[in-house]
PDB file of N, CA and C in Angstrom:
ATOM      1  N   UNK A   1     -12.265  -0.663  13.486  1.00  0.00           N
ATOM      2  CA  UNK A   1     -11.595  -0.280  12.246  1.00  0.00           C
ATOM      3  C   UNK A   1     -11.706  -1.407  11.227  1.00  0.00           C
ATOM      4  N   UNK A   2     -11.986  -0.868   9.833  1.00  0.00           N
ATOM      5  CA  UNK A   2     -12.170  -2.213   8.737  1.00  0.00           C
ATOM      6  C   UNK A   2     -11.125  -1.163   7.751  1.00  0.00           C
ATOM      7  N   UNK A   3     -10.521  -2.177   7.151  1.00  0.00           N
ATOM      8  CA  UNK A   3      -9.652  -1.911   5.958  1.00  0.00           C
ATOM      9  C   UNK A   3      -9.768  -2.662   4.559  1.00  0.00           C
ATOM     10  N   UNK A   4      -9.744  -2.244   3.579  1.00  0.00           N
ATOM     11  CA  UNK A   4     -10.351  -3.181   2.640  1.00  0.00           C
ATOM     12  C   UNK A   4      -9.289  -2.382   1.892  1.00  0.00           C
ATOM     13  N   UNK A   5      -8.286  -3.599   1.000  1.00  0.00           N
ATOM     14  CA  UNK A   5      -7.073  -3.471  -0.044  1.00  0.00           C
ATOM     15  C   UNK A   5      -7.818  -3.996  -1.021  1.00  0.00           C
ATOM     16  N   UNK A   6      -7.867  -3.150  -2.062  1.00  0.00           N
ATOM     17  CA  UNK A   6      -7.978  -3.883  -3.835  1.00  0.00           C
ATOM     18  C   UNK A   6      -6.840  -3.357  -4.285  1.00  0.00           C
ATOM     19  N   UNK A   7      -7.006  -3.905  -6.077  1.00  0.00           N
ATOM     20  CA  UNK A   7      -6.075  -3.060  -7.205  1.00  0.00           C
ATOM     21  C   UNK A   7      -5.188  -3.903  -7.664  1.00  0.00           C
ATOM     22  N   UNK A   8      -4.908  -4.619  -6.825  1.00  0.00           N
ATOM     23  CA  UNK A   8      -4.127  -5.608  -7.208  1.00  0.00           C
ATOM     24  C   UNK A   8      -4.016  -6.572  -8.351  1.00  0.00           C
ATOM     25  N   UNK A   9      -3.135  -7.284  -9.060  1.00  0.00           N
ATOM     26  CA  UNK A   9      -3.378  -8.205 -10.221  1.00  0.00           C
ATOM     27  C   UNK A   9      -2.161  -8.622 -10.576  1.00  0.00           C
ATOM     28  N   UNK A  10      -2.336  -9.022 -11.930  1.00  0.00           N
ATOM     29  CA  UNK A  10      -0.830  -9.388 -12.842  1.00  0.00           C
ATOM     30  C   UNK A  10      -1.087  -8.584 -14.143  1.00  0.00           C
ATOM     31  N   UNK A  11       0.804  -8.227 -13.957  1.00  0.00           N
ATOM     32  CA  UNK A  11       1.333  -7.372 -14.550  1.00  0.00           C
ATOM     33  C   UNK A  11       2.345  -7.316 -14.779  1.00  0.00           C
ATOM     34  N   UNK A  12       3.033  -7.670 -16.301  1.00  0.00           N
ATOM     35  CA  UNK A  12       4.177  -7.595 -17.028  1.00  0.00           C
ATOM     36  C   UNK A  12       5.098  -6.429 -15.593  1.00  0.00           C
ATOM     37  N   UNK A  13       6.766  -7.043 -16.360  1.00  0.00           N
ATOM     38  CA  UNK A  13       7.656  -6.138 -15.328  1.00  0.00           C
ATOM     39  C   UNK A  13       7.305  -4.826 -16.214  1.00  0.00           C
ATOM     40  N   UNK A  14       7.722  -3.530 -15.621  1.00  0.00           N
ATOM     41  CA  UNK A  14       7.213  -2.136 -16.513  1.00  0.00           C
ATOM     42  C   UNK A  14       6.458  -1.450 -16.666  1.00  0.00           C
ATOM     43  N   UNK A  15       5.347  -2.369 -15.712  1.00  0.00           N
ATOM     44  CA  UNK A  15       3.881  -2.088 -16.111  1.00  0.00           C
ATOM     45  C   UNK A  15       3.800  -1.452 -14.898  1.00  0.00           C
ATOM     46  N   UNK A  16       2.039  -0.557 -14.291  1.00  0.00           N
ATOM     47  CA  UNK A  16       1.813   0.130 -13.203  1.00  0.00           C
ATOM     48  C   UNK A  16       0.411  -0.529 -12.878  1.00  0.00           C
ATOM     49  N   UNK A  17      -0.068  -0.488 -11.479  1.00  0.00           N
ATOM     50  CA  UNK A  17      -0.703  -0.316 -10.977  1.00  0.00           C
ATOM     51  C   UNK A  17      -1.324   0.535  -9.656  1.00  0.00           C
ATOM     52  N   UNK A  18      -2.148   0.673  -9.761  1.00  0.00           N
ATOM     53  CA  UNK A  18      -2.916   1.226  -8.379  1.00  0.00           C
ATOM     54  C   UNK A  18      -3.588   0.452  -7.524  1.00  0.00           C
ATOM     55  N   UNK A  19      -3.198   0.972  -6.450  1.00  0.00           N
ATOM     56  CA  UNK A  19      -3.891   0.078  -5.152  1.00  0.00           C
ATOM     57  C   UNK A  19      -4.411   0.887  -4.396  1.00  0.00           C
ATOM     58  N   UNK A  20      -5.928   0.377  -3.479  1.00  0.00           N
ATOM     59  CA  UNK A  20      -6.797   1.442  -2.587  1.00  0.00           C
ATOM     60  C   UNK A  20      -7.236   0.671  -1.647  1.00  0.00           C
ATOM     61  N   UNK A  21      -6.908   1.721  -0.594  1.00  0.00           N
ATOM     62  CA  UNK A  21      -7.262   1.306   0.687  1.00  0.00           C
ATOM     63  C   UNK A  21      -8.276   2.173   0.941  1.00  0.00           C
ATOM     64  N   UNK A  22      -9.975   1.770   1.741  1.00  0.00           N
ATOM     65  CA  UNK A  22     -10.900   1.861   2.203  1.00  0.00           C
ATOM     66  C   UNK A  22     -10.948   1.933   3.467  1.00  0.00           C
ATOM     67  N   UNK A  23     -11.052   3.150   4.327  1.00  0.00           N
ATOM     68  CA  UNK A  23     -11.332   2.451   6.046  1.00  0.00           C
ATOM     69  C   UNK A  23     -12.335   3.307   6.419  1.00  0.00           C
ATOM     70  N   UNK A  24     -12.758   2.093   7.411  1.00  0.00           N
ATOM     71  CA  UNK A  24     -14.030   2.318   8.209  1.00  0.00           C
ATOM     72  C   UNK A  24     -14.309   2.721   9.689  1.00  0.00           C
ATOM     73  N   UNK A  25     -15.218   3.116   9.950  1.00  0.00           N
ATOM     74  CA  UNK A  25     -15.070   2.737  11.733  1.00  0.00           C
ATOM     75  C   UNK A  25     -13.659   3.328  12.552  1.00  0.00           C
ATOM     76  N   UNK A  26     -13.152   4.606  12.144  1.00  0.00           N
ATOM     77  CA  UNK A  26     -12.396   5.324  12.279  1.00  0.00           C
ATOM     78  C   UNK A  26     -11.946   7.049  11.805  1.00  0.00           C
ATOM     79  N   UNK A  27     -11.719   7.778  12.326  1.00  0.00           N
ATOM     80  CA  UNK A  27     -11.180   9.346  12.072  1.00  0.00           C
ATOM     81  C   UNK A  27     -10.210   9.005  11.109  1.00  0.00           C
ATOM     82  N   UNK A  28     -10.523   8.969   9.871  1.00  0.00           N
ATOM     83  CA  UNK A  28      -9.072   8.824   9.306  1.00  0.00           C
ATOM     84  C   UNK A  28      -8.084   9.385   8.913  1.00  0.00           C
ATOM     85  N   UNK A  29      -8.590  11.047   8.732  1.00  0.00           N
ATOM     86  CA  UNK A  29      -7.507  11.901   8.879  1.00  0.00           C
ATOM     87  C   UNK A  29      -6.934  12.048   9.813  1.00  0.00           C
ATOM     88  N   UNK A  30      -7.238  11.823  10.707  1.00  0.00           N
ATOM     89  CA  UNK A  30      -6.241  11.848  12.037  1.00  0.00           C
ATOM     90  C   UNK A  30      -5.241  10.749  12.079  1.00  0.00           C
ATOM     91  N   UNK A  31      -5.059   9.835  11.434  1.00  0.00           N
ATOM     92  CA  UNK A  31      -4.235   8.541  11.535  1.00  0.00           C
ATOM     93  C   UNK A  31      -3.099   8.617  10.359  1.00  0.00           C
ATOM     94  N   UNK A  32      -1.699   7.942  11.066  1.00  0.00           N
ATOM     95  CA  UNK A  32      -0.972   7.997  10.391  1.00  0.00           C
ATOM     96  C   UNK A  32      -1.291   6.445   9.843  1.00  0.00           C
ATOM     97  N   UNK A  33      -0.659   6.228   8.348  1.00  0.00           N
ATOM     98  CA  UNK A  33      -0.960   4.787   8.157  1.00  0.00           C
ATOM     99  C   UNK A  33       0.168   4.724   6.367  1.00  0.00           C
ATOM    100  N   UNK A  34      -0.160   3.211   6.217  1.00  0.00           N
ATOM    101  CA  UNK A  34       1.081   2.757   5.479  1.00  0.00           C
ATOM    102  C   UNK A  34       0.749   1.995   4.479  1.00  0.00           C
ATOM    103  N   UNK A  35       1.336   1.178   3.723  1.00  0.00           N
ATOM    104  CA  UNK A  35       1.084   0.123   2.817  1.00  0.00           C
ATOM    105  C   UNK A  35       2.816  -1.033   3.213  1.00  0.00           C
ATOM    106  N   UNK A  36       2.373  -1.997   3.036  1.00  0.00           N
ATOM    107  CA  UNK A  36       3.333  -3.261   3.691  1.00  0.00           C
ATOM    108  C   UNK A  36       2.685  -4.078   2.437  1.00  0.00           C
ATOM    109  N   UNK A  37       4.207  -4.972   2.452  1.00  0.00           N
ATOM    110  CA  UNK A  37       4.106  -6.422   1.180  1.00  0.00           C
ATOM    111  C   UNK A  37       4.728  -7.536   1.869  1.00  0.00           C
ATOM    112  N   UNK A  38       3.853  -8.575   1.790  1.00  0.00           N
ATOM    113  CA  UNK A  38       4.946  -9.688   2.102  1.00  0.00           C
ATOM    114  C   UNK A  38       5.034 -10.528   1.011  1.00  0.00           C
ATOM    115  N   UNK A  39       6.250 -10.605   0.629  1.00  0.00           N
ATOM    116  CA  UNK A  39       6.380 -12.173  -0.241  1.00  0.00           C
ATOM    117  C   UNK A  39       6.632 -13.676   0.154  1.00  0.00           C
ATOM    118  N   UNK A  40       6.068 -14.181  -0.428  1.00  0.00           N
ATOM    119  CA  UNK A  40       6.264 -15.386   0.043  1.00  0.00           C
ATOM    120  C   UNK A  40       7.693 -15.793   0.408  1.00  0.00           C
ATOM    121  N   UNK A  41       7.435 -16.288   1.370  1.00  0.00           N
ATOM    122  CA  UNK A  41       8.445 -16.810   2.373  1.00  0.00           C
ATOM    123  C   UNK A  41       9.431 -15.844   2.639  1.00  0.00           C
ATOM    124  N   UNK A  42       8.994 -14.961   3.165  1.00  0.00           N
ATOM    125  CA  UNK A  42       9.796 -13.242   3.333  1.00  0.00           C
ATOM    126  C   UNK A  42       8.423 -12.720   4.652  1.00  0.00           C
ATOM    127  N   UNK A  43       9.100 -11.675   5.404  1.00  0.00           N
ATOM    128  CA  UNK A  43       8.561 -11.363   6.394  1.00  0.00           C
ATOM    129  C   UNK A  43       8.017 -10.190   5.911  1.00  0.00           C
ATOM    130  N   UNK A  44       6.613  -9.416   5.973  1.00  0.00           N
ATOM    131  CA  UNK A  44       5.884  -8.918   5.778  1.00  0.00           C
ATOM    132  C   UNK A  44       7.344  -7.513   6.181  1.00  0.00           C
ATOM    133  N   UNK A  45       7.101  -6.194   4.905  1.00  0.00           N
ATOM    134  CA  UNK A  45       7.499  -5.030   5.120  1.00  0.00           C
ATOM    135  C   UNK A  45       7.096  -4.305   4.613  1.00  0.00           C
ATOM    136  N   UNK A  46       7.681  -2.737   5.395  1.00  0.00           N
ATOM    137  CA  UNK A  46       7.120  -1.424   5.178  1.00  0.00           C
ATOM    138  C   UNK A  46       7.265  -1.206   4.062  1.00  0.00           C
ATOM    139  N   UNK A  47       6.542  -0.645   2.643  1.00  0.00           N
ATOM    140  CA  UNK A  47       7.038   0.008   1.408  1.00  0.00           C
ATOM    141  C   UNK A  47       6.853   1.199   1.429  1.00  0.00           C
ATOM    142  N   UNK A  48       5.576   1.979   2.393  1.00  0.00           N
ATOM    143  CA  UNK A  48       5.542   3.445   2.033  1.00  0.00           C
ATOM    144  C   UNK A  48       4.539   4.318   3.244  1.00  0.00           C
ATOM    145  N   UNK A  49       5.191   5.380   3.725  1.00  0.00           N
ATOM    146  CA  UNK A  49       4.158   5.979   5.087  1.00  0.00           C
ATOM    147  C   UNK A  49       3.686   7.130   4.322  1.00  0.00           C
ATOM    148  N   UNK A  50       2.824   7.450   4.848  1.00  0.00           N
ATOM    149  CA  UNK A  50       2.274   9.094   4.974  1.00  0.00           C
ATOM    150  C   UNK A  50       1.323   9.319   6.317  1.00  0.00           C
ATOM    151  N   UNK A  51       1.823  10.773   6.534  1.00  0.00           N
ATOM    152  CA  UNK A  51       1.118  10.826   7.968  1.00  0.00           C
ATOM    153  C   UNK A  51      -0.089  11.790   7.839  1.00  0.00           C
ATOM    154  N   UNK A  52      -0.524  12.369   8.635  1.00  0.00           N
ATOM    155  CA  UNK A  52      -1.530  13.015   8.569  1.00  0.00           C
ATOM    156  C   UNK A  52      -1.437  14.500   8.379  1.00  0.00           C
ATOM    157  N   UNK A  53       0.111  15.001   8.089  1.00  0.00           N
ATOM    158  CA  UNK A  53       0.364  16.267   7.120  1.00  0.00           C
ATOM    159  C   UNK A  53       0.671  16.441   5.734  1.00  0.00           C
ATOM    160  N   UNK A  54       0.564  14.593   4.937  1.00  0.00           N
ATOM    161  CA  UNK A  54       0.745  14.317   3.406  1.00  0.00           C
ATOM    162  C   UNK A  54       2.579  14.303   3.663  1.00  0.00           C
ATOM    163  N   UNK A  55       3.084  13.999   5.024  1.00  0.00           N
ATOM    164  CA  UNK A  55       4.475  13.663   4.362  1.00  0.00           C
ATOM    165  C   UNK A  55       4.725  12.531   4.678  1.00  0.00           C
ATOM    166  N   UNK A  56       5.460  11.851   3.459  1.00  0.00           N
ATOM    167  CA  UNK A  56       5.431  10.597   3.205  1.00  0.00           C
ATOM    168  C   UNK A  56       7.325  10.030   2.997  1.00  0.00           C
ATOM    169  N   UNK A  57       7.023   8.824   3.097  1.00  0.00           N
ATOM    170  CA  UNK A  57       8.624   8.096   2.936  1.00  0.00           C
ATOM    171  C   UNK A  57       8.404   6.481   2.620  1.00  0.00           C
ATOM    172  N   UNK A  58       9.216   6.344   1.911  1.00  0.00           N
ATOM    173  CA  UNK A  58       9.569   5.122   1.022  1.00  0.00           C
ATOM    174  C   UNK A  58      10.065   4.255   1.154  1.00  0.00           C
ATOM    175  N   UNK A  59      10.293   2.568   0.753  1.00  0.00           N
ATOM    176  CA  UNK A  59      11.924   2.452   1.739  1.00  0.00           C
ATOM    177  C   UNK A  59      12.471   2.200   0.044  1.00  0.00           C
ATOM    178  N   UNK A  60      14.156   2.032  -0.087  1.00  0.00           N
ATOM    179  CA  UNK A  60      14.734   2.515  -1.079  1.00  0.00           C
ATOM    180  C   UNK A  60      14.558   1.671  -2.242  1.00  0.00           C
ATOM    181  N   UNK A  61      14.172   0.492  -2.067  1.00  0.00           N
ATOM    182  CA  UNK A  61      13.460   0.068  -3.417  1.00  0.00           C
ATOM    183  C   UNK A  61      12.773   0.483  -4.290  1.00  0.00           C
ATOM    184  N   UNK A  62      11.721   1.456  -3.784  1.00  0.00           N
ATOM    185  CA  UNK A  62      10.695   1.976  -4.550  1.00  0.00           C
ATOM    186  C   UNK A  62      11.157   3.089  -4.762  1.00  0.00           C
ATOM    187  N   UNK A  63      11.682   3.917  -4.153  1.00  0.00           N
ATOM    188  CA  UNK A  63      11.688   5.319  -4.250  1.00  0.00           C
ATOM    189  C   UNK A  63      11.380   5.532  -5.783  1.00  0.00           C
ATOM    190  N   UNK A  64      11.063   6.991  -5.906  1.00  0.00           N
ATOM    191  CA  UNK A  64      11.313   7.162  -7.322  1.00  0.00           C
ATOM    192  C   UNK A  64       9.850   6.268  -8.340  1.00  0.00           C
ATOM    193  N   UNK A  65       9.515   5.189  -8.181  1.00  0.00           N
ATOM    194  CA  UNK A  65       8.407   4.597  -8.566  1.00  0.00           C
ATOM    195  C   UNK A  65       7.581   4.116  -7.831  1.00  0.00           C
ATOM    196  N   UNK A  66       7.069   4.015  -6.880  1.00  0.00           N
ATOM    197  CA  UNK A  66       5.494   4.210  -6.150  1.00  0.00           C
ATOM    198  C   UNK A  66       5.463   5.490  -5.589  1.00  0.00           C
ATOM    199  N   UNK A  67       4.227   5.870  -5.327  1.00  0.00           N
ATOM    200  CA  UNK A  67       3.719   7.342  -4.979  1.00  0.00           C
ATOM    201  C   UNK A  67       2.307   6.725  -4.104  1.00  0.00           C
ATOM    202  N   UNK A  68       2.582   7.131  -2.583  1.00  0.00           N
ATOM    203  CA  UNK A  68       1.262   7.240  -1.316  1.00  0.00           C
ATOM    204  C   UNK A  68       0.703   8.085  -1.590  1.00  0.00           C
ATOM    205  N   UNK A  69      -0.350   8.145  -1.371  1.00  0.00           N
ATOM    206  CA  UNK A  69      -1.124   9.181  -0.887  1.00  0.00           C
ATOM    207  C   UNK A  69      -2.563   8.795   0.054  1.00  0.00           C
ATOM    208  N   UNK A  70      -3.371  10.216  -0.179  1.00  0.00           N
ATOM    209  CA  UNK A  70      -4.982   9.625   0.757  1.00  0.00           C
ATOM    210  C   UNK A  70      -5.696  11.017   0.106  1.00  0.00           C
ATOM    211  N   UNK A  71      -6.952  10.421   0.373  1.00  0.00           N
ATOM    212  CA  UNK A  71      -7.964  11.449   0.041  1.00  0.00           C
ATOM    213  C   UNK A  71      -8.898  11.285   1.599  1.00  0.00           C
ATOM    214  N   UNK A  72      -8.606  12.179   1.729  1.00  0.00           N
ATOM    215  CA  UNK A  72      -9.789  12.054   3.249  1.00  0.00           C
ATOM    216  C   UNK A  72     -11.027  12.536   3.547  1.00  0.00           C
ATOM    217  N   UNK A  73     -11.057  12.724   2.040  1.00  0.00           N
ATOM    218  CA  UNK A  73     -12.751  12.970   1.761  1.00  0.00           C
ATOM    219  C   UNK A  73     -13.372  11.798   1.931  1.00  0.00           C
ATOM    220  N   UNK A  74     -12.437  10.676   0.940  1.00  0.00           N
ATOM    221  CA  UNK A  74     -12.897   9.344   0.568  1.00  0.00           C
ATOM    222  C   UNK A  74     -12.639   8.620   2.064  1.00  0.00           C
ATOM    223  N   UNK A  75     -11.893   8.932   2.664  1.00  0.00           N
ATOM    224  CA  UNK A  75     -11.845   7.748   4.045  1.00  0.00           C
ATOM    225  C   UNK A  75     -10.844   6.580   3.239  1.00  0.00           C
ATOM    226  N   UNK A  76      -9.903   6.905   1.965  1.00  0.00           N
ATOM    227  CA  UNK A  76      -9.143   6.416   1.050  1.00  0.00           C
ATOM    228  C   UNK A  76      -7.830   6.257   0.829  1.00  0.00           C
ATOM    229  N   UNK A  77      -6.925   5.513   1.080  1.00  0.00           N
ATOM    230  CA  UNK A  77      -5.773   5.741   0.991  1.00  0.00           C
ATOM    231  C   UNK A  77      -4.916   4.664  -0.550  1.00  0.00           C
ATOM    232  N   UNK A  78      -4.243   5.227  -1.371  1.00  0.00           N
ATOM    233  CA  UNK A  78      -3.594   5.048  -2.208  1.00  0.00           C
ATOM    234  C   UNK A  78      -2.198   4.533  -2.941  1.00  0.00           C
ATOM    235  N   UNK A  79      -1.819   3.474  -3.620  1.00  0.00           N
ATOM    236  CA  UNK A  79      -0.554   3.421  -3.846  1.00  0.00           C
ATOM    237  C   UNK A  79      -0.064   3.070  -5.206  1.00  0.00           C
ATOM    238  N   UNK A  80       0.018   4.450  -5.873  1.00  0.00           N
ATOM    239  CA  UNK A  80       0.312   3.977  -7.309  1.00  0.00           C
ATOM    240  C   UNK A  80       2.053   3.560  -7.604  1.00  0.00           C
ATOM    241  N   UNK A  81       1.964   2.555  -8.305  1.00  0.00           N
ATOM    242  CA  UNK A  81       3.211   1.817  -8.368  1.00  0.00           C
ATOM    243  C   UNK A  81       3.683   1.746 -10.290  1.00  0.00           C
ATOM    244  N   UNK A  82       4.755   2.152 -10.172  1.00  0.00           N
ATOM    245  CA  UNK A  82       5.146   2.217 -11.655  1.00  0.00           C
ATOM    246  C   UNK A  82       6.205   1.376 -11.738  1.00  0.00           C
ATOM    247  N   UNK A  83       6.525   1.509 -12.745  1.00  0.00           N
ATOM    248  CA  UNK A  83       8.079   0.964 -13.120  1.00  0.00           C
ATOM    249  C   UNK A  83       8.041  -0.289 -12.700  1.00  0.00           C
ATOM    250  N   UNK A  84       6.663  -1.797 -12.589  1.00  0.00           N
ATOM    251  CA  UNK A  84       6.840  -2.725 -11.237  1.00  0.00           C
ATOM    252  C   UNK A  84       8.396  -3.785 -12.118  1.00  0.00           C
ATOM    253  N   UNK A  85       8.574  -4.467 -11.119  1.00  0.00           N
ATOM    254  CA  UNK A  85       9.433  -4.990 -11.219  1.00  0.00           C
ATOM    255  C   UNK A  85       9.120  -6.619 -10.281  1.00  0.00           C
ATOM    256  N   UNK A  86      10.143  -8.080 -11.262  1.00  0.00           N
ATOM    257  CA  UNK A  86       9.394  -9.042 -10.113  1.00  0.00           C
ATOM    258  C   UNK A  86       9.458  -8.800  -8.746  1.00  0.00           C
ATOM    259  N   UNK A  87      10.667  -8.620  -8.276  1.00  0.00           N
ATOM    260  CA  UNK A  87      10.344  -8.685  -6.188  1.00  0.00           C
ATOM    261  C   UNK A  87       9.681  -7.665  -6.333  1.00  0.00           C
ATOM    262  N   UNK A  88       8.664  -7.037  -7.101  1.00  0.00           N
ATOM    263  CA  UNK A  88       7.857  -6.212  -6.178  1.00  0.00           C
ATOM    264  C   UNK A  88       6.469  -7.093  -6.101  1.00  0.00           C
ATOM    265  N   UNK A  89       6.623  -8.588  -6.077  1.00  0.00           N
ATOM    266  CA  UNK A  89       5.673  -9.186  -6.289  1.00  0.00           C
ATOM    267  C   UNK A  89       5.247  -9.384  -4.746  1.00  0.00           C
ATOM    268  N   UNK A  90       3.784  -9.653  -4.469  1.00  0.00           N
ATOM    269  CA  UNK A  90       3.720 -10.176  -2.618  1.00  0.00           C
ATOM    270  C   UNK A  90       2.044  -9.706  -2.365  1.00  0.00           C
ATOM    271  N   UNK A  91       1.397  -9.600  -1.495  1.00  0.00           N
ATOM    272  CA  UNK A  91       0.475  -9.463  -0.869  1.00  0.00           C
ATOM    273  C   UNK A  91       0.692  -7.781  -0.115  1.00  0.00           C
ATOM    274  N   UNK A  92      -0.318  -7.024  -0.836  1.00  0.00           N
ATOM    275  CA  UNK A  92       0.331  -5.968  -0.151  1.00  0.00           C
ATOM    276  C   UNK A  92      -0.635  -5.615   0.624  1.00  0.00           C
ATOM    277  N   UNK A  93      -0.768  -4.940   1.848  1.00  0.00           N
ATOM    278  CA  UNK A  93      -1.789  -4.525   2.785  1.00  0.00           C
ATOM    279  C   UNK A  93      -1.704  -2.940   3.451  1.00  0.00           C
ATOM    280  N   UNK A  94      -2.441  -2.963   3.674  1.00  0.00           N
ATOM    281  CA  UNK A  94      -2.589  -1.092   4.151  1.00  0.00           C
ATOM    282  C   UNK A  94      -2.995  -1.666   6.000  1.00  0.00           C
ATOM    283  N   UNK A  95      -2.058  -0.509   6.597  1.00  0.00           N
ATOM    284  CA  UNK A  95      -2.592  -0.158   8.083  1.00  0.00           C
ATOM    285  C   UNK A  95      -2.541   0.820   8.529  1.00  0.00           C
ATOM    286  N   UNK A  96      -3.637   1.258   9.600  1.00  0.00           N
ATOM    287  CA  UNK A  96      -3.226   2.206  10.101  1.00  0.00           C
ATOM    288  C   UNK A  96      -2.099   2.017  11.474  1.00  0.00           C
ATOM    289  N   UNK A  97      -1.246   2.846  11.408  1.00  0.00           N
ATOM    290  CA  UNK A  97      -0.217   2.748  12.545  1.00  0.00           C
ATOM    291  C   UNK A  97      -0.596   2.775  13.854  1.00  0.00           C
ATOM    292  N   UNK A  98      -1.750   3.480  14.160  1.00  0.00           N
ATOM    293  CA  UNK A  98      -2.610   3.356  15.404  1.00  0.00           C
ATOM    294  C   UNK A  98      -3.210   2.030  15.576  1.00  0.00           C
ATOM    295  N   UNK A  99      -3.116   1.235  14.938  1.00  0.00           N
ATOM    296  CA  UNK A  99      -4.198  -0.245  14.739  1.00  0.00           C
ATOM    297  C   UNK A  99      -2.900  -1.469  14.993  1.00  0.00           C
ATOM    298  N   UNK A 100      -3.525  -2.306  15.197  1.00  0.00           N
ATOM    299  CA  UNK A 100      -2.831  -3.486  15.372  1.00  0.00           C
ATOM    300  C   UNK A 100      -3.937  -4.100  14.150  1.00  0.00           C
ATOM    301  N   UNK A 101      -4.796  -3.903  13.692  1.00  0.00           N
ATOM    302  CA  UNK A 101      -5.606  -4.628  12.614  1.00  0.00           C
ATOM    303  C   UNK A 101      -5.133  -4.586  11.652  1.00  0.00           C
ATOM    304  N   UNK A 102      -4.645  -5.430  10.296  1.00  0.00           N
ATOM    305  CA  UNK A 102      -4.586  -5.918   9.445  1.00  0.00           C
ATOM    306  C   UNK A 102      -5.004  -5.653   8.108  1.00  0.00           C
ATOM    307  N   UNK A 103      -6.222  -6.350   8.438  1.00  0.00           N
ATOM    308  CA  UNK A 103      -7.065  -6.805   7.407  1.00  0.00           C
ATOM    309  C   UNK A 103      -6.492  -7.420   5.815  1.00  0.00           C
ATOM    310  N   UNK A 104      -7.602  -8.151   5.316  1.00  0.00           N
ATOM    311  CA  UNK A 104      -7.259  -8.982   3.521  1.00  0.00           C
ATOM    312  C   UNK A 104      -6.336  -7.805   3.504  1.00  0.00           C
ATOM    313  N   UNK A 105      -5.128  -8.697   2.073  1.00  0.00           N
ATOM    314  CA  UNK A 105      -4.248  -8.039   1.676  1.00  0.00           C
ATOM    315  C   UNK A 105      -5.013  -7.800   0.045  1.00  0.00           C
ATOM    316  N   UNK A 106      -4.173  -7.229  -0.531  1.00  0.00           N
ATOM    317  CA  UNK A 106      -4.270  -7.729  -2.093  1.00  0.00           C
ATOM    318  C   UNK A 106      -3.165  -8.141  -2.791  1.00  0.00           C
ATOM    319  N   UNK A 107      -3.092  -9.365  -3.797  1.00  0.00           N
ATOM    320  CA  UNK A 107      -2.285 -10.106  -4.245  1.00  0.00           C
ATOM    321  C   UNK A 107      -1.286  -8.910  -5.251  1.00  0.00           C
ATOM    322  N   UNK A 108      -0.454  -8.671  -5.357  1.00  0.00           N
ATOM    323  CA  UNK A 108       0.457  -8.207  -7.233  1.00  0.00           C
ATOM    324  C   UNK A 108       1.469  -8.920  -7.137  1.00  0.00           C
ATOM    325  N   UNK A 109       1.117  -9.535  -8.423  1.00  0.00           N
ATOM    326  CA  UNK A 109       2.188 -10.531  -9.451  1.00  0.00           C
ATOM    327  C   UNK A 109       2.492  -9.795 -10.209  1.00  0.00           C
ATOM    328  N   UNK A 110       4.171  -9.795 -10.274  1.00  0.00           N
ATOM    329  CA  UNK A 110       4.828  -8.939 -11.691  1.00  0.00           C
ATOM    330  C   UNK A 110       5.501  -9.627 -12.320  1.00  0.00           C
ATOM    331  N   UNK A 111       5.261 -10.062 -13.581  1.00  0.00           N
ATOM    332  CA  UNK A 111       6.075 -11.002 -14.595  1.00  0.00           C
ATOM    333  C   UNK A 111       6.620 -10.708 -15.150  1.00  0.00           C
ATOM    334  N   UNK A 112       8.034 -11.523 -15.775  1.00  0.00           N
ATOM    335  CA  UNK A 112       9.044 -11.192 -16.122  1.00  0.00           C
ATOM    336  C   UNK A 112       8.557 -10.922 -17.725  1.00  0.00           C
TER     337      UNK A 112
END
């Protein structure tokens, strides 16, 4: 399995971005999988699931402003983020829940 996170950047608080996850070397509609942030000096966490019937859950920070998804045409998974705000600043990474793999994160900085 390879995972590859972009989308990431800096971005005024208010502002949105999108983030995409790429995977390889795997069924990927069959896999449930996620997006996780860690901030510095903070322990890496869950921000958003979707499983392999498109139902998805949040944890309550975001609700309401990021939106998961996947295209499984693309072998693609998605995380558009609105409304950002600073702690939504951190390294965010995509996994699949079947995987113990990782992979690069991508950086978002949100400035005040």
């Amino acid at each position: 399995v390879q995972l590859q996170a972009s989308g990431g950047g800096l971005v005024q608080a208010g502002g949105s971005l999108r983030l995409s996850c790429a995977a390889s070397g795997t069924v990927f509609s069959s896999k449930n999988m996620g997006w996780y942030r860690q901030a510095p000096g903070e322990q890496r966490e869950l921000v958003a699931s979707i499983n392999t019937r498109d139902i998805t859950n949040y944890r309550d920070s975001v609700k309401g402003r990021f939106t998961i998804s996947r295209d499984n045409a693309k072998n693609t998974m998605y995380l558009q983020m609105n409304d950002l705000k600073v702690e939504d600043t951190g390294v965010y990474y995509c996994k699949l829940f079947s995987s113990a793999y990782w992979g690069q994160g991508t950086q978002v900085t949100v400035s005040s």
